[in-house]
Protein backbone atom coordinates (compact mmCIF):
# COMPACT_ATOMS: atom_id res chain seq x y z
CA UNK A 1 -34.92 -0.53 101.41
CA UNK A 2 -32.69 -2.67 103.94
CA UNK A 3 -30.89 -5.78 102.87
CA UNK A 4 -33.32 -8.07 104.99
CA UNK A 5 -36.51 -6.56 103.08
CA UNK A 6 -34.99 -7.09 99.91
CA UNK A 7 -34.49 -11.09 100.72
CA UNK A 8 -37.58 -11.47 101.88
CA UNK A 9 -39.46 -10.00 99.01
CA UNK A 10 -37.01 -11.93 96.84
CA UNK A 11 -37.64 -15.09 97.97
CA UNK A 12 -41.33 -14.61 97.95
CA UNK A 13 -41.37 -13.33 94.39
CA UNK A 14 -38.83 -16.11 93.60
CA UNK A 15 -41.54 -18.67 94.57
CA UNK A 16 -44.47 -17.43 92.71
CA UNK A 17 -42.10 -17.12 89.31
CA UNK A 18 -41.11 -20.73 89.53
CA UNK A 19 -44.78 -21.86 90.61
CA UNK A 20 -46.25 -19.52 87.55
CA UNK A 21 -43.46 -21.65 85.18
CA UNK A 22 -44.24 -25.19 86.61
CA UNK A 23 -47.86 -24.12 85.39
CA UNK A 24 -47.04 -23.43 81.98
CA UNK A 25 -44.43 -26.10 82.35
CA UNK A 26 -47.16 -29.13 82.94
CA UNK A 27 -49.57 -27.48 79.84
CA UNK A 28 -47.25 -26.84 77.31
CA UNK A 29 -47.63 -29.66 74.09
CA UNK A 30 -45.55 -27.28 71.67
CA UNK A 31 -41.83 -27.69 72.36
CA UNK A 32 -40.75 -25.89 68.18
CA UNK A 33 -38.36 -23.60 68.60
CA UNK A 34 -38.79 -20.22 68.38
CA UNK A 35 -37.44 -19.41 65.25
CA UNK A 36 -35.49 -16.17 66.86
CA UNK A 37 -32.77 -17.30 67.96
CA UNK A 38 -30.78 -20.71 67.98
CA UNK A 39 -31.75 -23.13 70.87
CA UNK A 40 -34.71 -20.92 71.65
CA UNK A 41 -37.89 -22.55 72.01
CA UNK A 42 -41.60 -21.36 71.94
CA UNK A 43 -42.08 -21.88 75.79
CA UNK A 44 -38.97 -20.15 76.60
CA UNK A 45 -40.74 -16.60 75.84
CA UNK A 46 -43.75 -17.55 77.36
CA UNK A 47 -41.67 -19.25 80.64
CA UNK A 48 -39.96 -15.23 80.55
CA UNK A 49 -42.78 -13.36 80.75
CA UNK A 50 -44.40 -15.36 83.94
CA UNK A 51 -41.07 -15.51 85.91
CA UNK A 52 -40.11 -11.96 85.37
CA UNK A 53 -43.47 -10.65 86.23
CA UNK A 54 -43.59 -11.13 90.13
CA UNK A 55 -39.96 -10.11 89.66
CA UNK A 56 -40.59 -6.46 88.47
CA UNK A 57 -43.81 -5.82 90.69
CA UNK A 58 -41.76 -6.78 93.85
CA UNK A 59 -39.55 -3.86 92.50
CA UNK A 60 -36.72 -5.17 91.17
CA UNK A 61 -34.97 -4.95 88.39
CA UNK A 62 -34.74 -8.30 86.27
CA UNK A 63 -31.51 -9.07 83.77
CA UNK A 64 -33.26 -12.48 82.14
CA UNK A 65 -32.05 -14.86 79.34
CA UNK A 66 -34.95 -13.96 76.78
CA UNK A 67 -35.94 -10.21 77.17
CA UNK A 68 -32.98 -8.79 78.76
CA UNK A 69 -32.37 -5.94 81.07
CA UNK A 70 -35.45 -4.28 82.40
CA UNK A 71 -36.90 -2.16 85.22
CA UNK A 72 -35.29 0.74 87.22
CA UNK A 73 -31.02 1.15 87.72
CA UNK A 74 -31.37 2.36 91.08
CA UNK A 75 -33.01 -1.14 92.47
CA UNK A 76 -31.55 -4.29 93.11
CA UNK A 77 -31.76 -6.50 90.25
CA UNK A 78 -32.52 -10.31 89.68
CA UNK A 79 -30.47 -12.39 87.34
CA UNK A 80 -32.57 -15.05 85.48
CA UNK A 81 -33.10 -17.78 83.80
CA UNK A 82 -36.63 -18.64 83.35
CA UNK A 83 -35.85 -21.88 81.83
CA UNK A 84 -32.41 -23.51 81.87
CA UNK A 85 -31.73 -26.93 80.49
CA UNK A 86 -34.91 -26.23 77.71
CA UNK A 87 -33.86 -28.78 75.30
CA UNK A 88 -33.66 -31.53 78.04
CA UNK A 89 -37.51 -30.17 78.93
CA UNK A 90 -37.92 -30.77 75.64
CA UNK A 91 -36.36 -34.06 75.00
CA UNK A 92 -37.96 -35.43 78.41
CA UNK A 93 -34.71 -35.66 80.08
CA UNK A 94 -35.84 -34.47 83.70
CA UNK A 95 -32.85 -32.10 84.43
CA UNK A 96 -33.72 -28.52 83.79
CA UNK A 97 -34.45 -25.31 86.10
CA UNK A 98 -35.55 -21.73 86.76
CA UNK A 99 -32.48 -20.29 88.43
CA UNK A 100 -32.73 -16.42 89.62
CA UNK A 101 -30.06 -14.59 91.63
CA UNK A 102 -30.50 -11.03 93.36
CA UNK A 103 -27.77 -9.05 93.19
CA UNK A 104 -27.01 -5.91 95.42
CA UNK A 105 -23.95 -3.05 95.44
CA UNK A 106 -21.78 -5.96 96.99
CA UNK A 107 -22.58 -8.87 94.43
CA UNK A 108 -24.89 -11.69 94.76
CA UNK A 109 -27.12 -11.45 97.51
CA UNK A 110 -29.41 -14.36 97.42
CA UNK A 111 -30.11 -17.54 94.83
CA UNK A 112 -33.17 -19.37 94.17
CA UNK A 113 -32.73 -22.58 91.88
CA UNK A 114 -35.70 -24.78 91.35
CA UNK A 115 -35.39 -28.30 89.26
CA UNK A 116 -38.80 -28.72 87.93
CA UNK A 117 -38.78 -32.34 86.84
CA UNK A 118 -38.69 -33.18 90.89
CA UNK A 119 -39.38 -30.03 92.77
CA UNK A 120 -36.09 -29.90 94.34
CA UNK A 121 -35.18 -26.70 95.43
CA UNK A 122 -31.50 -24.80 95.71
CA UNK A 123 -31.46 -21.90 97.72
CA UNK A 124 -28.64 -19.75 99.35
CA UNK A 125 -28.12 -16.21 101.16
CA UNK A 126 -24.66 -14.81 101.25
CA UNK A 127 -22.91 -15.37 104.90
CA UNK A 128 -25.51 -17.91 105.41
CA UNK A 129 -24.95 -20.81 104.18
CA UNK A 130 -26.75 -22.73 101.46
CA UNK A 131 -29.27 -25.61 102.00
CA UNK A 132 -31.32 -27.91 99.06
CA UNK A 133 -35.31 -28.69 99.98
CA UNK A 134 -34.14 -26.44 103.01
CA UNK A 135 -31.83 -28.21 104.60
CA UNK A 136 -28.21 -26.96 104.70
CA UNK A 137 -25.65 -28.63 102.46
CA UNK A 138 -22.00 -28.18 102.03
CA UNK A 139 -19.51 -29.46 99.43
CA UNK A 140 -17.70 -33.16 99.71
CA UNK A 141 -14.23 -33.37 101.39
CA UNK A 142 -11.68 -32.56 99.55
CA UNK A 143 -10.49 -35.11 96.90
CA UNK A 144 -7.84 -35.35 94.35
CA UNK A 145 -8.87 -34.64 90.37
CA UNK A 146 -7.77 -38.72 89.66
CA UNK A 147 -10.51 -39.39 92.45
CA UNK A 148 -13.20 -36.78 91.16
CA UNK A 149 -16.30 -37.27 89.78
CA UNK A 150 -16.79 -34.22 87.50
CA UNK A 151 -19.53 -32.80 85.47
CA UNK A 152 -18.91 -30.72 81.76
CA UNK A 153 -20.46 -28.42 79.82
CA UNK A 154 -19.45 -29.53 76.32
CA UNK A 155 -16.88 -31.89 74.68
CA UNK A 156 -13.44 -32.24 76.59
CA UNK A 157 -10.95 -32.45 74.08
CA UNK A 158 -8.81 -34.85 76.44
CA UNK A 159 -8.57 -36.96 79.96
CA UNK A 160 -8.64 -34.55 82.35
CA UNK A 161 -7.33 -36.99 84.48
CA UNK A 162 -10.31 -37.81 86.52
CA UNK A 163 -12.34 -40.80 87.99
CA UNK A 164 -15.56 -40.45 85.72
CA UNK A 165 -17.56 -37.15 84.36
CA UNK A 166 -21.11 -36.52 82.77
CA UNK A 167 -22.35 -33.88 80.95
CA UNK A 168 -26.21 -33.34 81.52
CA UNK A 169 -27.06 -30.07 80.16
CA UNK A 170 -28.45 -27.29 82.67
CA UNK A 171 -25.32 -25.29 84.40
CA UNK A 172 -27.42 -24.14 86.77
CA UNK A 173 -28.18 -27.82 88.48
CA UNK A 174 -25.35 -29.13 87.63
CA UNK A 175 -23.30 -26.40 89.60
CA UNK A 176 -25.77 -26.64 92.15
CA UNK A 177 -25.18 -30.65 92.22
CA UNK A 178 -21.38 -29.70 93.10
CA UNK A 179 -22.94 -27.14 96.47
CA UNK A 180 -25.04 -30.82 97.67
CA UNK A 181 -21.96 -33.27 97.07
CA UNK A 182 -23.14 -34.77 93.93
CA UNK A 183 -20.40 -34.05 92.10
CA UNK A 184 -16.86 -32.94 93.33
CA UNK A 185 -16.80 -30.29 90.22
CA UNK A 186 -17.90 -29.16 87.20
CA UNK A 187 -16.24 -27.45 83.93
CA UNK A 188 -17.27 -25.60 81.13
CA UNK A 189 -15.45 -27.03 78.05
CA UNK A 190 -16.76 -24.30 75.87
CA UNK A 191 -15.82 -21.18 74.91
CA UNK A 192 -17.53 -18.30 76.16
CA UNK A 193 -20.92 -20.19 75.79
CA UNK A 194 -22.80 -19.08 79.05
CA UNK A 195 -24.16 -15.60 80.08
CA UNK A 196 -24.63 -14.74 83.61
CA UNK A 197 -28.16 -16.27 84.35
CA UNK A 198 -26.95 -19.52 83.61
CA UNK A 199 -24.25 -19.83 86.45
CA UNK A 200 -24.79 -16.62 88.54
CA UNK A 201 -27.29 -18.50 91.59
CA UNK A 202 -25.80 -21.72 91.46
CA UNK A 203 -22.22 -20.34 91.87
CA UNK A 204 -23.42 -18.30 95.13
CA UNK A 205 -24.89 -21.78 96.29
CA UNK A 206 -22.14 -23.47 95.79
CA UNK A 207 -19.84 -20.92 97.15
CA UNK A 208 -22.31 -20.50 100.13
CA UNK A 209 -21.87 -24.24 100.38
CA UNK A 210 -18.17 -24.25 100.84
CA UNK A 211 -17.11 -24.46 97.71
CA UNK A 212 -14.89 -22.27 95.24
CA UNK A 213 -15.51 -20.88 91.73
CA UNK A 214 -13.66 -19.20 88.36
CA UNK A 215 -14.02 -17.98 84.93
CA UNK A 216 -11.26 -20.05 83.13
CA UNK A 217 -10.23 -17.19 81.27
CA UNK A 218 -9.50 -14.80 84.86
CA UNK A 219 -12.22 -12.83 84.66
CA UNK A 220 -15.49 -11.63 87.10
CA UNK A 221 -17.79 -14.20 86.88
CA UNK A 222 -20.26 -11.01 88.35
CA UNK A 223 -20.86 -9.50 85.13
CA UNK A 224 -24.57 -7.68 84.32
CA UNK A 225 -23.58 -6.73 80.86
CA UNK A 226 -26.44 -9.03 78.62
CA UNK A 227 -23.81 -9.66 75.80
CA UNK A 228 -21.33 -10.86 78.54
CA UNK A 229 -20.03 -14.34 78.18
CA UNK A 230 -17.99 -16.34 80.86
CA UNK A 231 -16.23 -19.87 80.89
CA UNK A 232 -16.94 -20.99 84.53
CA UNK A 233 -15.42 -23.39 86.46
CA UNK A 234 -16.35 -24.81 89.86
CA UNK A 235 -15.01 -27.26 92.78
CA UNK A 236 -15.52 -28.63 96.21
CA UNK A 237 -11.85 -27.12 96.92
CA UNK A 238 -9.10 -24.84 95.60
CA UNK A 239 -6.53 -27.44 94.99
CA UNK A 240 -9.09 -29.40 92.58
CA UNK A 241 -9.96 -25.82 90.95
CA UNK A 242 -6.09 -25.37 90.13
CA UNK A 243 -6.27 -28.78 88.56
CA UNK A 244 -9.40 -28.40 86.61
CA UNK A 245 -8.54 -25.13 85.29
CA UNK A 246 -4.82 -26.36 84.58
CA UNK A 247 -6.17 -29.04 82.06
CA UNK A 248 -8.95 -26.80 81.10
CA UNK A 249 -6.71 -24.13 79.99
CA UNK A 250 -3.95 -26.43 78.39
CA UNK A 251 -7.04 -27.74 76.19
CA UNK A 252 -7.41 -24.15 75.08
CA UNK A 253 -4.04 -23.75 74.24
């Protein structure tokens, strides 16, 4: 199947998953955890199983959050997250996401990151650019870190050095909110915390959108082992990348 087929049936599949999960999304009451695993909740399984569906009868393979790797290792395979940012869902803090990313023999292909609390919708297709509500965005001029406005994943354990930060809880918009100019970058102060469906489409968007991304630690941020873990780091430019992953990695030390 050619490159351009795979897209298109991406995108479409892509767009019933996230429709099927706003569904179950506006009648879920029970927001208990699931009692499998830490910061699991009850909808995220059901969330899974109505995202990956239209995933696995376009054909593809599907690497998600809650089930895993699934479906034939000769096809192209999505990279999901059926429901990132649950505990804001849960909380009623209106920042959370399905995020999916189709990857081919050459990497990420195409990303698909919806923000269900507004509808807002992240999309980008390597060598063409990325574009939110489908309009194309890029990154903000460059900017020095003591000028940045920076969102974290976790607890910094010092002043970076930069004009203000947040932290509000779903990588995958927040690295998206970096690829529309909302933030000038973002940093994981954790350790090994996130697996790949949690930053794999918003990094392509934001790369798509001009900007530049890292695992703090050096390694491939492309990684389709399930147990995988990666520290990632993103910005609007190299120079403020060097700067965040300088203090990132002297807080580490």
């Amino acid at each position: 199947m050619s490159a351009a087929k795979d897209v298109e049936l991406f995108w479409e599949a892509a767009s019933r998953a996230t429709t099927n999960v706003r569904a179950v999304l506006d009648a879920t009451s029970d927001w208990t955890e699931s009692g499998l695993r830490d910061g699991q909740y009850r909808v995220d399984l059901v969330t899974d199983q109505v995202c990956v569906e239209p995933l696995m009868e376009a054909g593809f393979a599907v690497l998600s959050e809650e089930s895993g790797r699934r479906g034939p290792s000769s096809a192209c395979i999505v990279v999901v997250d059926p429901l990132d940012g649950s505990t804001n869902a849960a909380r009623g803090v209106r920042w959370f996401a399905t995020a999916m990313c189709l990857v081919d023999e050459r990497g990420p292909l195409a990303a698909w990151v919806v923000n269900h609390a507004d509808g807002d919708v992240f999309s980008a297709l390597r060598g063409h650019g990325a574009r939110h509500n489908g309009h194309l965005i890029s990154v903000n001029p460059q900017v020095d870190l003591a000028e940045a406005f920076i969102g974290v994943s976790g607890l910094p354990t010092h002043h970076y050095g930069w004009a203000q930060f947040r932290a509000l809880g779903a990588a995958a918009l927040d690295i998206s909110a970096v690829a529309n100019g909302v933030y000038d970058g973002w940093c994981d102060m954790s350790h090994d915390a996130h697996g790949v469906w949690d930053y794999l489409a918003a990094v392509l968007i934001c790369t798509e959108a001009g900007g530049v991304a890292a695992d703090a630690m050096g390694r491939d941020l492309v990684v389709l082992d399930p147990s995988a873990r990666r520290t990632p780091v993103v910005a609007n430019h190299p120079s403020l990348l060097t700067a965040l992953l300088k203090e990132r990695n002297r807080s580490a030390r």
